[in-house]
N, C-alpha and C. Protein backbone atom coordinates (compact mmCIF):
# COMPACT_ATOMS: atom_id res chain seq x y z
N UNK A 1 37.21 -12.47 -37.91
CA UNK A 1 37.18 -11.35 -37.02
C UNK A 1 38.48 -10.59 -37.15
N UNK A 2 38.62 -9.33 -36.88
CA UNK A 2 39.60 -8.22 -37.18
C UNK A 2 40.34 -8.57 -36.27
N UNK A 3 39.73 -8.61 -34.61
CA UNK A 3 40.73 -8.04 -33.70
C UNK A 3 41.99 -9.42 -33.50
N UNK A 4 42.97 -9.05 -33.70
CA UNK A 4 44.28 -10.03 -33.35
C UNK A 4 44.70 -9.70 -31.46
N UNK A 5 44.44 -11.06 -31.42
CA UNK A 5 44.85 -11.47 -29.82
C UNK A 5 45.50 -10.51 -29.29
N UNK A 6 45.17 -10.00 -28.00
CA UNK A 6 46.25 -9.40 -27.38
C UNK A 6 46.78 -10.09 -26.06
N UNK A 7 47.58 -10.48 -25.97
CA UNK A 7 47.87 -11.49 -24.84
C UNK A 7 48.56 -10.24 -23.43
N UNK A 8 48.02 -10.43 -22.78
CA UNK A 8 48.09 -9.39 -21.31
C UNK A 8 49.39 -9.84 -21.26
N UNK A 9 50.59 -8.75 -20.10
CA UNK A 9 51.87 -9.27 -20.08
C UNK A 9 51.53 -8.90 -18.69
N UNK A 10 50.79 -8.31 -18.09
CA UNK A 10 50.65 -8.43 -16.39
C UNK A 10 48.41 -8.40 -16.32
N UNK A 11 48.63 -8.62 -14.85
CA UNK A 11 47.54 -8.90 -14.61
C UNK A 11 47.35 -10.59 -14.23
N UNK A 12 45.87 -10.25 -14.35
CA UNK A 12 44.52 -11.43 -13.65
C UNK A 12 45.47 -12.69 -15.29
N UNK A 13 44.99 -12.18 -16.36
CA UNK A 13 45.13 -12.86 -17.56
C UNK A 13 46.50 -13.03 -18.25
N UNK A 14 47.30 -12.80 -17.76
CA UNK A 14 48.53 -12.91 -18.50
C UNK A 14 49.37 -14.21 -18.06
N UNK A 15 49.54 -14.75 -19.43
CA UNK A 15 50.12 -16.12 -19.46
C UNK A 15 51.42 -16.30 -18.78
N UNK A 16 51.83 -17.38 -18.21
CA UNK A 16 53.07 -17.70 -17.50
C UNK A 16 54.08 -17.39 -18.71
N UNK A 17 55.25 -16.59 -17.79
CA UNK A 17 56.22 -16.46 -18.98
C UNK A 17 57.76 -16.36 -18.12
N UNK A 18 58.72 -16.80 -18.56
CA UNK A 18 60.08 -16.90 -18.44
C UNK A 18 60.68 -16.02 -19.23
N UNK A 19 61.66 -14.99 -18.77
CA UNK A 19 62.49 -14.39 -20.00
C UNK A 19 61.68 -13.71 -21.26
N UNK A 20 60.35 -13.22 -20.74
CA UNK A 20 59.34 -12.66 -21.93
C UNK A 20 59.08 -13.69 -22.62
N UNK A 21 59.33 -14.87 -22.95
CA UNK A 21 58.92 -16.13 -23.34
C UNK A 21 57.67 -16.85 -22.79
N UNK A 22 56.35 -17.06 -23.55
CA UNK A 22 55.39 -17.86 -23.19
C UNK A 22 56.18 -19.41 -22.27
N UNK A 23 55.17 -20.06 -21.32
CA UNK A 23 55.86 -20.95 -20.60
C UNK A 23 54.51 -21.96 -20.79
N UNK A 24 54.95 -23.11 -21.20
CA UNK A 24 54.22 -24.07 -20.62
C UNK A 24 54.77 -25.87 -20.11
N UNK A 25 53.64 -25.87 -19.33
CA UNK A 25 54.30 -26.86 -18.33
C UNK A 25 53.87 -28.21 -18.88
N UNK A 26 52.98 -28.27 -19.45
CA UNK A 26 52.78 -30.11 -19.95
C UNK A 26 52.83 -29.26 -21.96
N UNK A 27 52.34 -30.47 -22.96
CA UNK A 27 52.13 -30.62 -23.85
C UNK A 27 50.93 -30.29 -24.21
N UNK A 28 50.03 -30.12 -23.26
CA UNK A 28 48.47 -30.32 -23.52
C UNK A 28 48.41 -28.36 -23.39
N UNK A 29 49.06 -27.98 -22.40
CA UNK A 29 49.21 -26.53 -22.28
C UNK A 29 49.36 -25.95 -23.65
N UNK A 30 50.06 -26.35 -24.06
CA UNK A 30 50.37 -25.31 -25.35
C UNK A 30 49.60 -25.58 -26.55
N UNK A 31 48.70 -27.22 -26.90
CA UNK A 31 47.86 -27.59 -27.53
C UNK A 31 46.80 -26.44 -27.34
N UNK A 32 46.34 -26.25 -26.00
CA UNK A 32 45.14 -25.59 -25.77
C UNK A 32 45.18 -24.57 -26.27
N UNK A 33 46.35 -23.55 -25.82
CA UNK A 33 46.82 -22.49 -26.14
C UNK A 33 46.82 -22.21 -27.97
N UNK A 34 47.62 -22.84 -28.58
CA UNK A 34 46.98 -22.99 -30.14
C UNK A 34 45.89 -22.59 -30.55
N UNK A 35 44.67 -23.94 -30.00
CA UNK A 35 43.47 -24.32 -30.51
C UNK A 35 42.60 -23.08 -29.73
N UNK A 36 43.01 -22.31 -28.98
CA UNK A 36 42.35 -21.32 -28.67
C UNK A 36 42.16 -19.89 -30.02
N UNK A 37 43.73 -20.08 -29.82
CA UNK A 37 43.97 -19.04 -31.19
C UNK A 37 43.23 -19.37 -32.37
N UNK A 38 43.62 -20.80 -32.50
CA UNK A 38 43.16 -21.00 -34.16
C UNK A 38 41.34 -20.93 -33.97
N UNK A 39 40.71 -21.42 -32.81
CA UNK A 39 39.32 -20.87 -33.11
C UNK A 39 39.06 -19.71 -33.05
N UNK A 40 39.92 -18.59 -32.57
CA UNK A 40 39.86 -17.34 -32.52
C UNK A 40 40.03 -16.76 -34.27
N UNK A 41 40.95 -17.04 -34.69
CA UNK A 41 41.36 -16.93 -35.79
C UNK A 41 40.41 -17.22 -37.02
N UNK A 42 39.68 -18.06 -36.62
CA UNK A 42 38.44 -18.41 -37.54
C UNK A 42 37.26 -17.99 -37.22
N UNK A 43 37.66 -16.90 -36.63
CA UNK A 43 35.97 -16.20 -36.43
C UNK A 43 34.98 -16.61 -35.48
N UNK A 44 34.97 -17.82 -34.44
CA UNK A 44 34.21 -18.25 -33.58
C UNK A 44 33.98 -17.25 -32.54
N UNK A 45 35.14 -16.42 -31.87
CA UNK A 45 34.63 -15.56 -30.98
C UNK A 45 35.93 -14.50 -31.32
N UNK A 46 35.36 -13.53 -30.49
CA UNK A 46 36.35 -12.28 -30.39
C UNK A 46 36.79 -12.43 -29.24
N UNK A 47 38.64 -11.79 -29.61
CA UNK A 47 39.66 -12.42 -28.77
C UNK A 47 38.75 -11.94 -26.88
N UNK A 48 38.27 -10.68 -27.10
CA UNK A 48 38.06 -9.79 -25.85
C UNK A 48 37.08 -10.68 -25.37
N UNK A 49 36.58 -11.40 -25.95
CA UNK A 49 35.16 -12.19 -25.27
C UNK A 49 35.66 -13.67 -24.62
N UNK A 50 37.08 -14.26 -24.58
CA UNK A 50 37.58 -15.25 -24.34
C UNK A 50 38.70 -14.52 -22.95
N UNK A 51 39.14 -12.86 -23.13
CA UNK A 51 39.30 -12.72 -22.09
C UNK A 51 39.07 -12.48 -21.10
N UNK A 52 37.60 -11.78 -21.46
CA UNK A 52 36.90 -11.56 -20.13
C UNK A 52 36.41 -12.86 -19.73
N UNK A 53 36.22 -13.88 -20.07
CA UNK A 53 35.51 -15.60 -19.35
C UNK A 53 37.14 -15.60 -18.65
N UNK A 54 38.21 -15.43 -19.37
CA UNK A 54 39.36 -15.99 -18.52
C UNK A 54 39.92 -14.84 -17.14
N UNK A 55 39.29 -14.07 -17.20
CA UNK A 55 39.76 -13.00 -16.24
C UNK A 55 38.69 -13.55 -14.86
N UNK A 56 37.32 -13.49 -15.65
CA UNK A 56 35.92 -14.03 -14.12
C UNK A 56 36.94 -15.49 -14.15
N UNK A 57 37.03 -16.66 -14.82
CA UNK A 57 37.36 -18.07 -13.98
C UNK A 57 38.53 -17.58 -13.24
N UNK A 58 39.45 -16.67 -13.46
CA UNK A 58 40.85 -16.56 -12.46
C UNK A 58 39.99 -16.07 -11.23
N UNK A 59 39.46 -14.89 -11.27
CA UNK A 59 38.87 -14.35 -10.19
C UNK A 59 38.05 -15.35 -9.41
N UNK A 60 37.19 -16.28 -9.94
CA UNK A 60 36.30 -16.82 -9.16
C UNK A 60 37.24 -18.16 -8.59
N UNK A 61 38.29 -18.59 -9.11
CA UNK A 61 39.06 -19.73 -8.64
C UNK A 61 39.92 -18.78 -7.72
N UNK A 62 40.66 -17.96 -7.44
CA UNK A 62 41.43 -17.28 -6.55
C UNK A 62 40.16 -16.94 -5.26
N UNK A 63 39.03 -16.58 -5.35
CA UNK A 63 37.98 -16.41 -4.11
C UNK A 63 38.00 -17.88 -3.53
N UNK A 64 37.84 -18.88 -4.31
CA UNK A 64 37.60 -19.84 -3.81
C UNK A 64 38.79 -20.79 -3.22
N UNK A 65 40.02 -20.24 -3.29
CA UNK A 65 41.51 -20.51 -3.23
C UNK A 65 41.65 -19.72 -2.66
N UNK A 66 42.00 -19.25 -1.44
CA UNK A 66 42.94 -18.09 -1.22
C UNK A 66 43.93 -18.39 -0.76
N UNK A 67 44.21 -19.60 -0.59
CA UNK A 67 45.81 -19.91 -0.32
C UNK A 67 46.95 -20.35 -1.71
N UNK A 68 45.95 -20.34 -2.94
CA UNK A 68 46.37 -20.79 -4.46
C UNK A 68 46.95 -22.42 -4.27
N UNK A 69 46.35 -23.18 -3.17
CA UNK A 69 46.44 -24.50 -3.60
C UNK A 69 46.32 -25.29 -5.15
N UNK A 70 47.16 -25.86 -5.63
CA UNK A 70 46.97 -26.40 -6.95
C UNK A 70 46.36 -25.68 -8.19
N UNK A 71 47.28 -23.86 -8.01
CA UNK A 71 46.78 -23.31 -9.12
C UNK A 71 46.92 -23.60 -10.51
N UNK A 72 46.67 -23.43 -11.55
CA UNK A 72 47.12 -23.92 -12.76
C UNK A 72 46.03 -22.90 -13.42
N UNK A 73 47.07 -21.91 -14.40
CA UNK A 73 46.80 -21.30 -15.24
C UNK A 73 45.99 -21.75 -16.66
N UNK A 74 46.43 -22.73 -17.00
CA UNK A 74 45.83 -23.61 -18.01
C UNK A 74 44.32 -24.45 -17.76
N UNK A 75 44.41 -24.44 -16.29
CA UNK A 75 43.18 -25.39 -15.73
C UNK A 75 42.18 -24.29 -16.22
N UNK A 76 42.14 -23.07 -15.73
CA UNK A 76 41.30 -21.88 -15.51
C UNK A 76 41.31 -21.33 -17.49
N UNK A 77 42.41 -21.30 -18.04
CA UNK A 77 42.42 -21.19 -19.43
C UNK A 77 41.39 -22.02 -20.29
N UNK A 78 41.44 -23.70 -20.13
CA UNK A 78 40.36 -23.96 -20.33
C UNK A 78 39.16 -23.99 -20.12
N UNK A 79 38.72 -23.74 -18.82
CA UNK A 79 37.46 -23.62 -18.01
C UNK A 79 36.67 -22.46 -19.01
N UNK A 80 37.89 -21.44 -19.38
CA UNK A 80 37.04 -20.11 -19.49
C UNK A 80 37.17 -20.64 -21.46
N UNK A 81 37.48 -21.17 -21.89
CA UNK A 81 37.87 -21.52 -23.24
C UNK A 81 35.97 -22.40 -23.54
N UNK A 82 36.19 -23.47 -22.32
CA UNK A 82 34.67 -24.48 -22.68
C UNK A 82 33.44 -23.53 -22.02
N UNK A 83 33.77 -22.90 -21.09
CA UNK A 83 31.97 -22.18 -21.51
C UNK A 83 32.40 -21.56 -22.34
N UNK A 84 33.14 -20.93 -23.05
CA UNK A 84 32.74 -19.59 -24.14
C UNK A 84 32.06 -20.28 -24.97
N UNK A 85 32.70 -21.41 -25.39
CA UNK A 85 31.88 -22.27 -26.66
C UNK A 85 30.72 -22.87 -26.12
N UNK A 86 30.28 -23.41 -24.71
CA UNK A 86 28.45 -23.59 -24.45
C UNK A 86 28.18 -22.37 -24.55
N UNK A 87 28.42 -21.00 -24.25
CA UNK A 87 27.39 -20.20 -24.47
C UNK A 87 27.27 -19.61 -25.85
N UNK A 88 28.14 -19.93 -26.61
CA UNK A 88 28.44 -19.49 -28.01
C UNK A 88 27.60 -20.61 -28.83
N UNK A 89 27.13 -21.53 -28.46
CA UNK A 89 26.11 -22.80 -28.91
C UNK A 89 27.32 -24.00 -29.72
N UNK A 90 28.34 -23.19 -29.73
CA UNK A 90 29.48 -23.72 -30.54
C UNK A 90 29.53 -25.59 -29.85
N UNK A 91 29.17 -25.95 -28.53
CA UNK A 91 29.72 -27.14 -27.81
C UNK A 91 28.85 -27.48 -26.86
N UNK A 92 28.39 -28.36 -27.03
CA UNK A 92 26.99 -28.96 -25.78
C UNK A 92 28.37 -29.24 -24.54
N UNK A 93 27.87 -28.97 -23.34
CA UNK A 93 28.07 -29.44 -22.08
C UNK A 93 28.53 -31.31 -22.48
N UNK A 94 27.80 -31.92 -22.62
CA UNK A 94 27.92 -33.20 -23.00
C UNK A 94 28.89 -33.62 -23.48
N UNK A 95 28.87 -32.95 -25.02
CA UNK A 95 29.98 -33.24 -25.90
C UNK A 95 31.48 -33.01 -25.02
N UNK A 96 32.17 -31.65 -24.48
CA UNK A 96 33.03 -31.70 -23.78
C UNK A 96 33.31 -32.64 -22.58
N UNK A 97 32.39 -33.09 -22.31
CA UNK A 97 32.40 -34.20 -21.06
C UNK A 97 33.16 -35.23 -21.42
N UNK A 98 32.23 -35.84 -22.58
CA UNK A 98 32.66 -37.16 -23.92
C UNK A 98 34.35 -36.69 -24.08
N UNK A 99 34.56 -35.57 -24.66
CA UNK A 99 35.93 -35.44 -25.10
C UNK A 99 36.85 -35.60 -23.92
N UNK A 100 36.63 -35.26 -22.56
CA UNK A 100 37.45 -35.23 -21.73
C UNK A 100 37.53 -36.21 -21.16
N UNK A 101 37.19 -37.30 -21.00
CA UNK A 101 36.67 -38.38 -20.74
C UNK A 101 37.50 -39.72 -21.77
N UNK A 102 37.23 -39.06 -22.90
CA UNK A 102 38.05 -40.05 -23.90
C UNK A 102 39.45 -39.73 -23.78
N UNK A 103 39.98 -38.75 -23.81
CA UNK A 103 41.02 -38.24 -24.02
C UNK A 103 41.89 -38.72 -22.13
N UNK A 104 40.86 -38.37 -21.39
CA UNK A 104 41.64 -39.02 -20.50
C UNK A 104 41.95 -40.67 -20.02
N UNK A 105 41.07 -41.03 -20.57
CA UNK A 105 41.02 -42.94 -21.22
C UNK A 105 42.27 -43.56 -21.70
N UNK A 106 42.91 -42.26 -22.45
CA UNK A 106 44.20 -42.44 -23.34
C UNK A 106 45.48 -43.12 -22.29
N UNK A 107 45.93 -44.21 -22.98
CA UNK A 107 47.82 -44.51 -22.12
C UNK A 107 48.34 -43.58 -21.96
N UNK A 108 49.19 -43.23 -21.06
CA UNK A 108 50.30 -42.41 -21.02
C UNK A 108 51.28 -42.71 -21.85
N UNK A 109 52.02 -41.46 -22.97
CA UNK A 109 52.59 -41.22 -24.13
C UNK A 109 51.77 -41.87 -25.61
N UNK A 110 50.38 -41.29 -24.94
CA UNK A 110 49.79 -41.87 -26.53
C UNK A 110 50.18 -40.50 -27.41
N UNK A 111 50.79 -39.86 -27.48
CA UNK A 111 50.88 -38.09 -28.31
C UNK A 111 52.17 -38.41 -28.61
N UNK A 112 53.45 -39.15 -28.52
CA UNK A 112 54.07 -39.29 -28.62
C UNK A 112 54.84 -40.41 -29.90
């Protein structure tokens, strides 16, 4: 696909940033962040179609939050990351379950 990411610098979608510097808070944050790109990068979806899923999950988690208890940018990043790929046929419901599931099975400092 042509279009190269445009990452919002304000708004609903724009990534946490320090000093104009992307910010992330665990290891798994910036994994996601990658593997977003690199399936972007390979043609699975267009960047605009990963931001509009991430603009509705902010919106629909802030209605359902309005005090922003336990927000997390990354929570909502992936949310809108795994449906794009069920509705893209790219990822059964299932399969992401399995992965999240295993992955959370893992010791603490297994990446390490």
């Amino acid at each position: 696909m042509s279009d190269e990411p445009r990452l919002d610098v304000a708004g609903a979608a724009a990534p946490p940033r320090r000093n104009g510097e992307l910010v992330f808070a665990a290891p798994w944050e910036s994994r996601l962040f990658g593997m977003t790109l690199a399936l972007h990068r390979a043609g699975l979806f267009a960047w605009d179609e990963f931001r509009e899923r991430l603009i509705a999950e902010i919106t629909a988690w802030e209605r359902a939050h309005p005090t922003r208890d336990e927000w997390s940018y990354y929570a909502r990043w992936l949310a809108a990351l795994e449906s794009l790929l069920v509705a893209k046929g790219l990822c059964a419901p299932a399969q992401i379950d399995a992965c999240v599931t295993a992955l959370a099975a893992r010791p603490p400092g297994h990446d390490h």
